[in-house]
N, C-alpha and C. Protein backbone atom coordinates (compact mmCIF):
# COMPACT_ATOMS: atom_id res chain seq x y z
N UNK A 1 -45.94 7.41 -0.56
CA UNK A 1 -44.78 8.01 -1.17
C UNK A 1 -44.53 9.41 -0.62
N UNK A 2 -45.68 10.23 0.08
CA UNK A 2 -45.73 11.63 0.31
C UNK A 2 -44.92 11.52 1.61
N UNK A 3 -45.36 10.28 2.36
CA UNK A 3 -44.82 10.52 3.36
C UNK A 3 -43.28 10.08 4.27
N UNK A 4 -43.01 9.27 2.88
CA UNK A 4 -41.37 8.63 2.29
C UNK A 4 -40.40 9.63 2.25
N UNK A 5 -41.07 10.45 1.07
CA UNK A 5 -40.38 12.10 0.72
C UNK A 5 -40.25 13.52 2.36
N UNK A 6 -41.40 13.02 2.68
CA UNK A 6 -41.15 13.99 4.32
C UNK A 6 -40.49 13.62 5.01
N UNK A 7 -40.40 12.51 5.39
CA UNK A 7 -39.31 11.38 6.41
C UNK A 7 -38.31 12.07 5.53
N UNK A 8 -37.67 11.62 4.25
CA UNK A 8 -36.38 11.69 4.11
C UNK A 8 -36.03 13.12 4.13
N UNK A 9 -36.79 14.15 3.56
CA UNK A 9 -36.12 15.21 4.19
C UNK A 9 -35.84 15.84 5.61
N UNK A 10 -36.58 15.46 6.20
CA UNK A 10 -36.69 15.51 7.42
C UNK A 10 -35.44 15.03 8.17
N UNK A 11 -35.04 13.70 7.71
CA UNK A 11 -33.78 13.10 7.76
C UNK A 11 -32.40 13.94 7.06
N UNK A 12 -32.64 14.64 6.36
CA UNK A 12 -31.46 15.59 5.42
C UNK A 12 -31.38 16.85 6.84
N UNK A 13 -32.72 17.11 7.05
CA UNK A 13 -32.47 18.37 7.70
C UNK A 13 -31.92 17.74 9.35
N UNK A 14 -32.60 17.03 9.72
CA UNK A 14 -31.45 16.40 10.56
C UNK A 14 -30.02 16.04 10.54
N UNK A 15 -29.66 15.42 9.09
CA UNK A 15 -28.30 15.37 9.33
C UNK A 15 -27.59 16.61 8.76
N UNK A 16 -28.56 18.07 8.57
CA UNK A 16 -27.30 19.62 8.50
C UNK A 16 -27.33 19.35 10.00
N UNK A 17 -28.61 19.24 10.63
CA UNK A 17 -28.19 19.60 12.13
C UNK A 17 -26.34 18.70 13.02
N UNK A 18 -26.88 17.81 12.44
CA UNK A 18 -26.05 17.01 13.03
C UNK A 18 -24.52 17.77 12.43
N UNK A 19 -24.17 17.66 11.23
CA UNK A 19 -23.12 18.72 10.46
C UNK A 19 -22.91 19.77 11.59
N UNK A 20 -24.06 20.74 11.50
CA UNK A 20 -23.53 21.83 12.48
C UNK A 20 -23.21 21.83 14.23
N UNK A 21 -23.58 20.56 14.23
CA UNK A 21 -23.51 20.40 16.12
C UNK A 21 -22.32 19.83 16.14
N UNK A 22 -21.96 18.85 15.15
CA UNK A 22 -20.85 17.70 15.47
C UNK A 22 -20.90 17.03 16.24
N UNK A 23 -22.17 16.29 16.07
CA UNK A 23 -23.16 15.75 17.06
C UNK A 23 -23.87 14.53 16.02
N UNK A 24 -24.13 13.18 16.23
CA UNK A 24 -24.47 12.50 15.45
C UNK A 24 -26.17 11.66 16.00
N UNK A 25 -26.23 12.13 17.14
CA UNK A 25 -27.26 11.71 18.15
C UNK A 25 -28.76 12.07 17.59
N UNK A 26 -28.90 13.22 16.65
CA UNK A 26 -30.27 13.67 16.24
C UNK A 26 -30.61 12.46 15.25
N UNK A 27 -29.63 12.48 14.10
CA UNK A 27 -30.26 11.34 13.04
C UNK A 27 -30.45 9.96 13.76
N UNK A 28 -29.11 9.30 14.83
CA UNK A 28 -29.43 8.25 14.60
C UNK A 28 -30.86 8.01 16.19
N UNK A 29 -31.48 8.54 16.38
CA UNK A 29 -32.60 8.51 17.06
C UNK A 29 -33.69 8.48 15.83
N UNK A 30 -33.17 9.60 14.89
CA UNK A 30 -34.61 9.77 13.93
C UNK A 30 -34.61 7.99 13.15
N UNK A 31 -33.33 7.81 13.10
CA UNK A 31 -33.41 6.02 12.38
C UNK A 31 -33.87 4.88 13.17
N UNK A 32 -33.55 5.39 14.87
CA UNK A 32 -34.17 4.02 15.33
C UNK A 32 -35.56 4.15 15.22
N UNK A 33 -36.62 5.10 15.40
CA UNK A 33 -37.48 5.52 15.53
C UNK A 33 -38.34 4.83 14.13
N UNK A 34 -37.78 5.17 12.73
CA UNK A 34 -38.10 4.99 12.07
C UNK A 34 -37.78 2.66 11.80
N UNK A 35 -36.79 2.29 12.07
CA UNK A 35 -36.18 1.02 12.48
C UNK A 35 -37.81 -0.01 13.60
N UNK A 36 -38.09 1.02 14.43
CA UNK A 36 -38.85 0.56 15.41
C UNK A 36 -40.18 0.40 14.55
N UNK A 37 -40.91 0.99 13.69
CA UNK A 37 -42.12 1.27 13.14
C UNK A 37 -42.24 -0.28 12.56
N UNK A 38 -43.46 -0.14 12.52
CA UNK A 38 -43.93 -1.52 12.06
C UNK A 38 -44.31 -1.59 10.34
N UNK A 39 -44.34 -1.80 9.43
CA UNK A 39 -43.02 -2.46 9.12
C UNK A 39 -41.76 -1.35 9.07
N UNK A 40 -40.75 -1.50 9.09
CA UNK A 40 -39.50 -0.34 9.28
C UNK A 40 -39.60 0.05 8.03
N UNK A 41 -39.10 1.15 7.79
CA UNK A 41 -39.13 2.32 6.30
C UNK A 41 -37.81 1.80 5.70
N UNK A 42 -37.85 0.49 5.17
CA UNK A 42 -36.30 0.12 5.05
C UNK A 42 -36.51 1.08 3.56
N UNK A 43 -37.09 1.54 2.98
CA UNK A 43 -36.41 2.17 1.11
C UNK A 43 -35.97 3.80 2.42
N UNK A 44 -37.03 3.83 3.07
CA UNK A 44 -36.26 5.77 3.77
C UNK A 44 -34.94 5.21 3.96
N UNK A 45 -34.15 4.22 4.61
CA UNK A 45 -32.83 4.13 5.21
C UNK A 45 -32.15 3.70 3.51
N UNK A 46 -32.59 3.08 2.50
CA UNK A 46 -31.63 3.21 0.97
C UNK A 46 -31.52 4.18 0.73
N UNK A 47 -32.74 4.99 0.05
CA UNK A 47 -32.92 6.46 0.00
C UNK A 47 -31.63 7.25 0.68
N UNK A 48 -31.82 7.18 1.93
CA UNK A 48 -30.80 8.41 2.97
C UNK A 48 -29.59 7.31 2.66
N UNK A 49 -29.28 6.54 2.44
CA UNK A 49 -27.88 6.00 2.70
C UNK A 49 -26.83 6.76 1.01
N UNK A 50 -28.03 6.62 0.11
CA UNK A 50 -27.83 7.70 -1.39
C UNK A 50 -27.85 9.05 -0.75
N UNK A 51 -28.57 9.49 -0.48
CA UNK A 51 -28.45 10.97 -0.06
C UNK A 51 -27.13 11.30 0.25
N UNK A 52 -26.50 10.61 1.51
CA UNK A 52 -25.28 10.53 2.46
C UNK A 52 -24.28 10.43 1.57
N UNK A 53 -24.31 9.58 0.63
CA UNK A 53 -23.24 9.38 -0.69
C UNK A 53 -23.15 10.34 -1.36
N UNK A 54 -23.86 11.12 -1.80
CA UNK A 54 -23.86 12.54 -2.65
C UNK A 54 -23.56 13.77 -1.40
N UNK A 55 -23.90 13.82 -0.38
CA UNK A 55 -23.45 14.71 0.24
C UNK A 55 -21.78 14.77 0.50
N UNK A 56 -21.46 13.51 0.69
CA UNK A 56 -19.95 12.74 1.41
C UNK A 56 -19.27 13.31 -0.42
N UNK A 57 -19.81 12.87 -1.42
CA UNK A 57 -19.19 13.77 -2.91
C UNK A 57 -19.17 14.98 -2.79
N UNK A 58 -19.70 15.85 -2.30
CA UNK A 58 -19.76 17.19 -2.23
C UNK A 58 -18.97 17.31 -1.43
N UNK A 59 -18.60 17.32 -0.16
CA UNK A 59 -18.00 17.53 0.66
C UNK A 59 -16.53 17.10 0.31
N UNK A 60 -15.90 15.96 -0.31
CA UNK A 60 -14.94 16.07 -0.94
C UNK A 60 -14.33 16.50 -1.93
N UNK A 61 -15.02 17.34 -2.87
CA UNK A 61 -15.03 17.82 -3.90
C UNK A 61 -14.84 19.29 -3.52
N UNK A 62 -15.94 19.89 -2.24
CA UNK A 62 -14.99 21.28 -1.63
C UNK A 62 -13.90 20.87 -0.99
N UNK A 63 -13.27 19.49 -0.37
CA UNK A 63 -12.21 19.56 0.40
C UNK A 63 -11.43 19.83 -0.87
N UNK A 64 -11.46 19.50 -1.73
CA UNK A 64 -10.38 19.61 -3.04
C UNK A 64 -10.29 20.53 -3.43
N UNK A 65 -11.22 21.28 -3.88
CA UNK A 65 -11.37 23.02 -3.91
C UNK A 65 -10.65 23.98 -3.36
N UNK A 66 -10.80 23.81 -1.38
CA UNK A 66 -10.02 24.78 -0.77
C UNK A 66 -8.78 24.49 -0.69
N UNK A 67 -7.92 23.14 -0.98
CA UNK A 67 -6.84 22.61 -1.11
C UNK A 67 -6.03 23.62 -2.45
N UNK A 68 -6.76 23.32 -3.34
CA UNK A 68 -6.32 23.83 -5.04
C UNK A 68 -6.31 25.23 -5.18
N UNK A 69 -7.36 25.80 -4.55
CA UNK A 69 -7.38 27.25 -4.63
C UNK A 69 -5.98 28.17 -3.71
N UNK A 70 -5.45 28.00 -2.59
CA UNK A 70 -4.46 28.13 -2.13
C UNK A 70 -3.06 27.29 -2.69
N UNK A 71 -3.39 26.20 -3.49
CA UNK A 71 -2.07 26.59 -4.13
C UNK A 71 -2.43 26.89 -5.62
N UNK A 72 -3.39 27.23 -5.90
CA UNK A 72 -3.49 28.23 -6.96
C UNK A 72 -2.46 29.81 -7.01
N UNK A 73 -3.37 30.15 -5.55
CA UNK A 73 -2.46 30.85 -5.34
C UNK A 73 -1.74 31.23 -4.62
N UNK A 74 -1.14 30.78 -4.41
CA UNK A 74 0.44 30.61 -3.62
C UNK A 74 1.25 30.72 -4.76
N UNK A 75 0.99 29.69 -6.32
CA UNK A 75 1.46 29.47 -7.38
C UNK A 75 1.41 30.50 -7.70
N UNK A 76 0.54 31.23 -8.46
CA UNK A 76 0.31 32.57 -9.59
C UNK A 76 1.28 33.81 -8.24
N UNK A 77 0.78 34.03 -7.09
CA UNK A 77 0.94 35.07 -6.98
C UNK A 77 2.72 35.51 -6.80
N UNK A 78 2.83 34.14 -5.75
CA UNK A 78 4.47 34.09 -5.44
C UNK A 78 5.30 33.07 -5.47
N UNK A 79 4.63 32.64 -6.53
CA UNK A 79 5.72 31.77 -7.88
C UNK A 79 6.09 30.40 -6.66
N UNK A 80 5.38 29.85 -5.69
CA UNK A 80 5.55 28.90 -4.72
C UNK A 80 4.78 27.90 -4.58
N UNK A 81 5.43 26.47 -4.88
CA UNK A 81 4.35 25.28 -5.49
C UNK A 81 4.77 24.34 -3.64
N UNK A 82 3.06 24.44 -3.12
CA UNK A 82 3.51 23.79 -2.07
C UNK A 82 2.95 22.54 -2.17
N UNK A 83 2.75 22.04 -3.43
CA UNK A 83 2.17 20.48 -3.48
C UNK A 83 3.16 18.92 -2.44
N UNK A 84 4.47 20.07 -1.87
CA UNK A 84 5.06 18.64 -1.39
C UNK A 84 4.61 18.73 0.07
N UNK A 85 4.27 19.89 0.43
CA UNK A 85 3.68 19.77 1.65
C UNK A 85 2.33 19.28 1.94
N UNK A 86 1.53 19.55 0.83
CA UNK A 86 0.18 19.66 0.69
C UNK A 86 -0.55 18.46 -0.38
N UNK A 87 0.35 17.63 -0.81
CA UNK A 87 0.12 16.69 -1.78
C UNK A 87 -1.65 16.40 -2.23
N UNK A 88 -1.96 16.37 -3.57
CA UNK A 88 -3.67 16.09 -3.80
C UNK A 88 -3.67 14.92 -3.25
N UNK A 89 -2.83 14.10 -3.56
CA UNK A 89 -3.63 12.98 -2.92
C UNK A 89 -3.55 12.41 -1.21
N UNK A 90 -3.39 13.44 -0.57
CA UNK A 90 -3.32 13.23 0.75
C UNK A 90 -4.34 14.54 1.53
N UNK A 91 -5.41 14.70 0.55
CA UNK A 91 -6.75 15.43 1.31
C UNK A 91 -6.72 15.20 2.71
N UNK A 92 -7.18 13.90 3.17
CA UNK A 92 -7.18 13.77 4.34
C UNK A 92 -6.68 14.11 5.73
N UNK A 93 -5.40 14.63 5.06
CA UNK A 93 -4.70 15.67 6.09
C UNK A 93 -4.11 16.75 6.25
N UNK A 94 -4.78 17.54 4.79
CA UNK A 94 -4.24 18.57 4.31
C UNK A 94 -4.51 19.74 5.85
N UNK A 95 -6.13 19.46 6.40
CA UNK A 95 -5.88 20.13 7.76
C UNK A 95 -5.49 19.76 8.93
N UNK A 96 -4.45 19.19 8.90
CA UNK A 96 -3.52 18.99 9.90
C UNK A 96 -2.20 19.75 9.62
N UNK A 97 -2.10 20.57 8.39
CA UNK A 97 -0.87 21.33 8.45
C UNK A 97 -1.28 22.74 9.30
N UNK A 98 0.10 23.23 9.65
CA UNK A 98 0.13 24.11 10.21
C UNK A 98 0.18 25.29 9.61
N UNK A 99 -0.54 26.38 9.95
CA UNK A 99 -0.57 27.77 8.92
C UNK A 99 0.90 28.33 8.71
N UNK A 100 1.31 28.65 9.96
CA UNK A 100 2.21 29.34 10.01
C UNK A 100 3.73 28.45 9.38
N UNK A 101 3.72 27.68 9.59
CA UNK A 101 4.33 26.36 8.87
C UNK A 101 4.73 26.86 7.19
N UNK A 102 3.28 26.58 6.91
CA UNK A 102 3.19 26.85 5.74
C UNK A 102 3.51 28.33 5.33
N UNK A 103 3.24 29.61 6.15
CA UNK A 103 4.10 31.38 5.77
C UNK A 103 5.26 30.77 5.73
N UNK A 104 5.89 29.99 6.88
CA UNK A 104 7.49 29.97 6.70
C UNK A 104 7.83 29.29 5.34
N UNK A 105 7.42 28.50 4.72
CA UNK A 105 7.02 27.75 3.91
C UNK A 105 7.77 28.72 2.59
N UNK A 106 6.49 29.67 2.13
CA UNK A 106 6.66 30.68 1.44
C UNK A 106 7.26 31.75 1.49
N UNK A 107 7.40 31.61 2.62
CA UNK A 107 8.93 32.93 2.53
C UNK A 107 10.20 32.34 1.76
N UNK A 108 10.44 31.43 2.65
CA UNK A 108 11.66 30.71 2.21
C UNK A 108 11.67 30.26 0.62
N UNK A 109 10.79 30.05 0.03
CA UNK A 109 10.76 29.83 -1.02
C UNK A 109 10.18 30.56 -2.41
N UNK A 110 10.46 32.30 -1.94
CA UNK A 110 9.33 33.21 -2.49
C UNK A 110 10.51 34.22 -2.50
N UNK A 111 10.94 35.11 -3.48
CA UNK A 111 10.65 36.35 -3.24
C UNK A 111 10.16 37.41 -3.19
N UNK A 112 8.97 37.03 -4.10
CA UNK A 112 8.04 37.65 -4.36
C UNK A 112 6.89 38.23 -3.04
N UNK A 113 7.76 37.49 -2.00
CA UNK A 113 6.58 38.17 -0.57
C UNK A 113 7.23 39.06 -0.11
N UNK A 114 6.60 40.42 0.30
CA UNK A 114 6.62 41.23 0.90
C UNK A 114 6.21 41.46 2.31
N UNK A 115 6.84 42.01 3.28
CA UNK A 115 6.34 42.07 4.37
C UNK A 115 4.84 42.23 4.93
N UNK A 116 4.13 43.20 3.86
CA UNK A 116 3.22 43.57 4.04
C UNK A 116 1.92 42.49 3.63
N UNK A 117 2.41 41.85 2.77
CA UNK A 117 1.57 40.52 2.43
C UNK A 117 1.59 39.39 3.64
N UNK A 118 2.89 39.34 4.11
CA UNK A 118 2.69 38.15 5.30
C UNK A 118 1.19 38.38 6.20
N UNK A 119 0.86 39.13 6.49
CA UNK A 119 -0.08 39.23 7.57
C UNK A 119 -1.82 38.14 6.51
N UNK A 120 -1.66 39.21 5.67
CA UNK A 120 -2.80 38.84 4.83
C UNK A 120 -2.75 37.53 4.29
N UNK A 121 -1.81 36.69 3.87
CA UNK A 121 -1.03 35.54 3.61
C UNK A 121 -1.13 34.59 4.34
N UNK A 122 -0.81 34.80 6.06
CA UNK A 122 -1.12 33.85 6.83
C UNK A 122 -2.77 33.98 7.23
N UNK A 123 -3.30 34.83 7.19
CA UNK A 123 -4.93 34.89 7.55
C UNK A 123 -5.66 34.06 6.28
N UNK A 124 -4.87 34.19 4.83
CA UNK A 124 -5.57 33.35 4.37
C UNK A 124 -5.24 32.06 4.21
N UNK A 125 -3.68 31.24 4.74
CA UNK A 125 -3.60 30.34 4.68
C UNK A 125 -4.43 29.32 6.16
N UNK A 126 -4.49 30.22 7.08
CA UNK A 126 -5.20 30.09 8.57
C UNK A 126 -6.79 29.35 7.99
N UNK A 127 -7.43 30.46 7.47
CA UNK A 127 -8.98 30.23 7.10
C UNK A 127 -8.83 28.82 6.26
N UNK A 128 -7.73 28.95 5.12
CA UNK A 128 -7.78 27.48 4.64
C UNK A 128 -8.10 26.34 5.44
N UNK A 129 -6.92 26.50 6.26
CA UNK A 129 -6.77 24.91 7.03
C UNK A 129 -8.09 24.93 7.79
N UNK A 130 -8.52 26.15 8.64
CA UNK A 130 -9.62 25.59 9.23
C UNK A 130 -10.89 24.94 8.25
N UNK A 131 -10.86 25.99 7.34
CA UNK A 131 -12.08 25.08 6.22
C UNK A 131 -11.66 23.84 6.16
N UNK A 132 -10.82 23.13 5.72
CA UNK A 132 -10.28 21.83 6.01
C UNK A 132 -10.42 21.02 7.42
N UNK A 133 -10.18 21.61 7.92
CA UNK A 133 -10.27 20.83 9.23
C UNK A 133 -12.06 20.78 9.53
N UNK A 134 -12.88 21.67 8.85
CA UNK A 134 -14.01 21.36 9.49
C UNK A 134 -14.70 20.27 7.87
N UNK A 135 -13.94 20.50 7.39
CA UNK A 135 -14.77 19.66 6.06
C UNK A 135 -14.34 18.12 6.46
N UNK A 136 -13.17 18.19 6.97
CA UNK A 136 -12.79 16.58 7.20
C UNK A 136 -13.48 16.56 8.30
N UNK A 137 -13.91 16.63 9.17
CA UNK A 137 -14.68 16.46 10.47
C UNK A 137 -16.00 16.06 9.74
N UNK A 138 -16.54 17.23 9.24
CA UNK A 138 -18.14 16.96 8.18
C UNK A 138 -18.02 15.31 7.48
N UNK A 139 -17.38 15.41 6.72
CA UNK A 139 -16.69 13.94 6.10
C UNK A 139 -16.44 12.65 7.29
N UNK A 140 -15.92 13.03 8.04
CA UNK A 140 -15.51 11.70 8.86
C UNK A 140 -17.15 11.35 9.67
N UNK A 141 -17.98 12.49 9.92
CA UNK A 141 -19.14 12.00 10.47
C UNK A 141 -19.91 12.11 9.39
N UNK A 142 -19.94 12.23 8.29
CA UNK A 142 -20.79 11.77 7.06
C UNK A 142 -20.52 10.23 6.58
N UNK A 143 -18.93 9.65 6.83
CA UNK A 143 -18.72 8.28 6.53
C UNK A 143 -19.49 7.79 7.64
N UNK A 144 -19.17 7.99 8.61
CA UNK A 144 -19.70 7.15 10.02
C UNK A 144 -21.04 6.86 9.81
N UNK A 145 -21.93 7.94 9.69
CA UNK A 145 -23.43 7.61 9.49
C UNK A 145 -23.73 7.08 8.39
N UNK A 146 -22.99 7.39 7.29
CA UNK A 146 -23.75 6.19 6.51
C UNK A 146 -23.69 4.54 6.29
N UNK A 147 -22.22 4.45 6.88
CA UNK A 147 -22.31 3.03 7.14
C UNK A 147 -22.83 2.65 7.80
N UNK A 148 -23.21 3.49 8.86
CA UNK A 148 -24.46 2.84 10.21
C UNK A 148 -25.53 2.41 9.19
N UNK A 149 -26.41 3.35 8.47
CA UNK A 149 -27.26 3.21 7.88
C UNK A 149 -27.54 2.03 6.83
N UNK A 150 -26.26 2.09 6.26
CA UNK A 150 -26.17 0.85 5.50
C UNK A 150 -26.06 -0.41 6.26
N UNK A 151 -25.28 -0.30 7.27
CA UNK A 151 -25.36 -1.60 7.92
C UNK A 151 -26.81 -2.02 8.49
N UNK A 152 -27.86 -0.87 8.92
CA UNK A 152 -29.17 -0.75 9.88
C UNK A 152 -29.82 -1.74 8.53
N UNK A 153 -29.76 -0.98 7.26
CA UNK A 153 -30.25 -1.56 6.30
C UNK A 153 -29.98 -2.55 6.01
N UNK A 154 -29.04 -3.64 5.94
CA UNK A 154 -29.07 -4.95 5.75
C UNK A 154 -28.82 -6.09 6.56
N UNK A 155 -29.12 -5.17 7.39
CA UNK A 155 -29.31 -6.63 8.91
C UNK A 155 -30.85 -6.54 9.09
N UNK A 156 -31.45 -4.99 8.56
CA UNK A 156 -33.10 -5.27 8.55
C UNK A 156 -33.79 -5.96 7.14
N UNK A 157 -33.33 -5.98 6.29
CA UNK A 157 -33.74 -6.08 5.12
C UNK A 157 -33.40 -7.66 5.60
N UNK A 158 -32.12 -8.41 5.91
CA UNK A 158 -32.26 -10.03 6.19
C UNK A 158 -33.17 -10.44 7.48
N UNK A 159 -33.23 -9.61 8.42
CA UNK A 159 -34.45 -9.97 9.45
C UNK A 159 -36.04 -10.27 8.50
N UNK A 160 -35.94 -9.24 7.90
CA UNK A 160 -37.14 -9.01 7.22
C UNK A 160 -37.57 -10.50 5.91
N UNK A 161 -36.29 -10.17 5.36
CA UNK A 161 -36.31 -11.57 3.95
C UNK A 161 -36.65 -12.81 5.43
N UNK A 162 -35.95 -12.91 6.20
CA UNK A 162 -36.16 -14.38 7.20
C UNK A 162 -37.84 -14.39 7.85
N UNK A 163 -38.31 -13.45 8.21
CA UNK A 163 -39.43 -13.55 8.66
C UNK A 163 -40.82 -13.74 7.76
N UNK A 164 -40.74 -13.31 6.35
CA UNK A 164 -41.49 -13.22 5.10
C UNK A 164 -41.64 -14.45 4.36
N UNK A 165 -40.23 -15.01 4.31
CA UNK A 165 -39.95 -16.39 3.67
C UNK A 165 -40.69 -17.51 4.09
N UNK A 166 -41.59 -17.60 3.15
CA UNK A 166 -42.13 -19.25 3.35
C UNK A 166 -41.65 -20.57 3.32
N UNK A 167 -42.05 -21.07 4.64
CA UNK A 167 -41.99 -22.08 4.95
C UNK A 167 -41.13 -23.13 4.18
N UNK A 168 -42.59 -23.01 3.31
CA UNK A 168 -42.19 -24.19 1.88
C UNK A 168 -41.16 -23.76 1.06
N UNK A 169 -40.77 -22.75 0.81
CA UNK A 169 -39.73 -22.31 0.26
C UNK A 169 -38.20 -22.34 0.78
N UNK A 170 -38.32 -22.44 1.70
CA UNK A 170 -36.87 -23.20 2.50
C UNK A 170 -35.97 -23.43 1.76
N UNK A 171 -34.62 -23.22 1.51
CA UNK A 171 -33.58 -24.16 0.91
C UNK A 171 -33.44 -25.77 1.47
N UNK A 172 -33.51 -26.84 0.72
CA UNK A 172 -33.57 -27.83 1.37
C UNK A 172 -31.85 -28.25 1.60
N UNK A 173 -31.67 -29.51 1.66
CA UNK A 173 -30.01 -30.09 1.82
C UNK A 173 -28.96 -29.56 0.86
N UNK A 174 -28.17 -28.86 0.69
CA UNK A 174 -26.99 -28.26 -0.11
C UNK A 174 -26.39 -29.65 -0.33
N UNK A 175 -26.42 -29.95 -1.59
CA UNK A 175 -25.78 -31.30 -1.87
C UNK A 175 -24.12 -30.74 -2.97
N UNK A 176 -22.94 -31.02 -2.68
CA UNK A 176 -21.84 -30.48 -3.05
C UNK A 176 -21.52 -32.16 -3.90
């Protein structure tokens, strides 16, 4: 079990690495590796495929965050609701809008902006989108690997049930 718990973190700290490289090559070496072992660590690959699920929640839960908080305030400060540009339920591409897009956005629909706010305004609508753009990146290679994983896991787990299964235990003729 001690050494279940080291593998899988070991596997967590591999996949920040992987997060920060944008690079998916560290974990899935650490899985074949572990895949190759005799018998394979199939509960480490359930284990991490849960892990991956709670991380992939977190990570959407800040994509929703930095989404809400800019039109928080956009809302409170200069009375400007950009939910039609920015819709909740279209996370997925909230960083694909354009910053400056979005100043023109609020001018036009603000009077409450002042010249002197534009600068500060677009630097913080800028930082938004990139947080977005790197959380959906984090996300799109957090889905990717865990379906690998899940898939690694049940094409080994049926190799495994086929090779274990006795003989005598066979399903005999399927009679319909």
């Amino acid at each position: 079990m001690a050494e279940l718990n080291q593998l899988r973190a070991h596997a967590l700290d591999l996949f920040d690495r992987c997060l920060a490289e944008g690079n998916s090559a560290p974990i899935v070496a650490f899985i074949e590796r572990q895949l190759a072992s005799e018998p394979p660590h199939l509960q480490l690959l359930r284990d991490f495929a849960e892990d991956l699920q709670q991380r992939l929640l977190s990570l959407r839960a800040y994509q929703f965050d930095v989404r809400k908080n800019i039109v928080q305030t956009l809302s409170a400060d200069y009375g400007v609701d950009i939910t039609p540009l920015a819709p909740p339920n279209a996370l997925d591409r909230y960083h694909l809008l354009n910053s400056q897009q979005l100043l023109a956005y609020v001018k036009a629909h603000s009077a409450a902006v002042v010249d002197h706010d534009l600068i500060l305004l677009g630097k913080l609508l800028e930082v938004s989108v990139k947080a977005a753009e790197r959380l959906q990146r984090d996300i799109e290679l957090t889905t990717e690997l865990q379906n690998m994983v899940i898939e690694w896991f049940e094409a080994h787990s049926s190799t495994i049930g086929r090779r274990y299964w006795p003989e005598d235990m066979s399903p005999g003729p399927t009679i319909h």
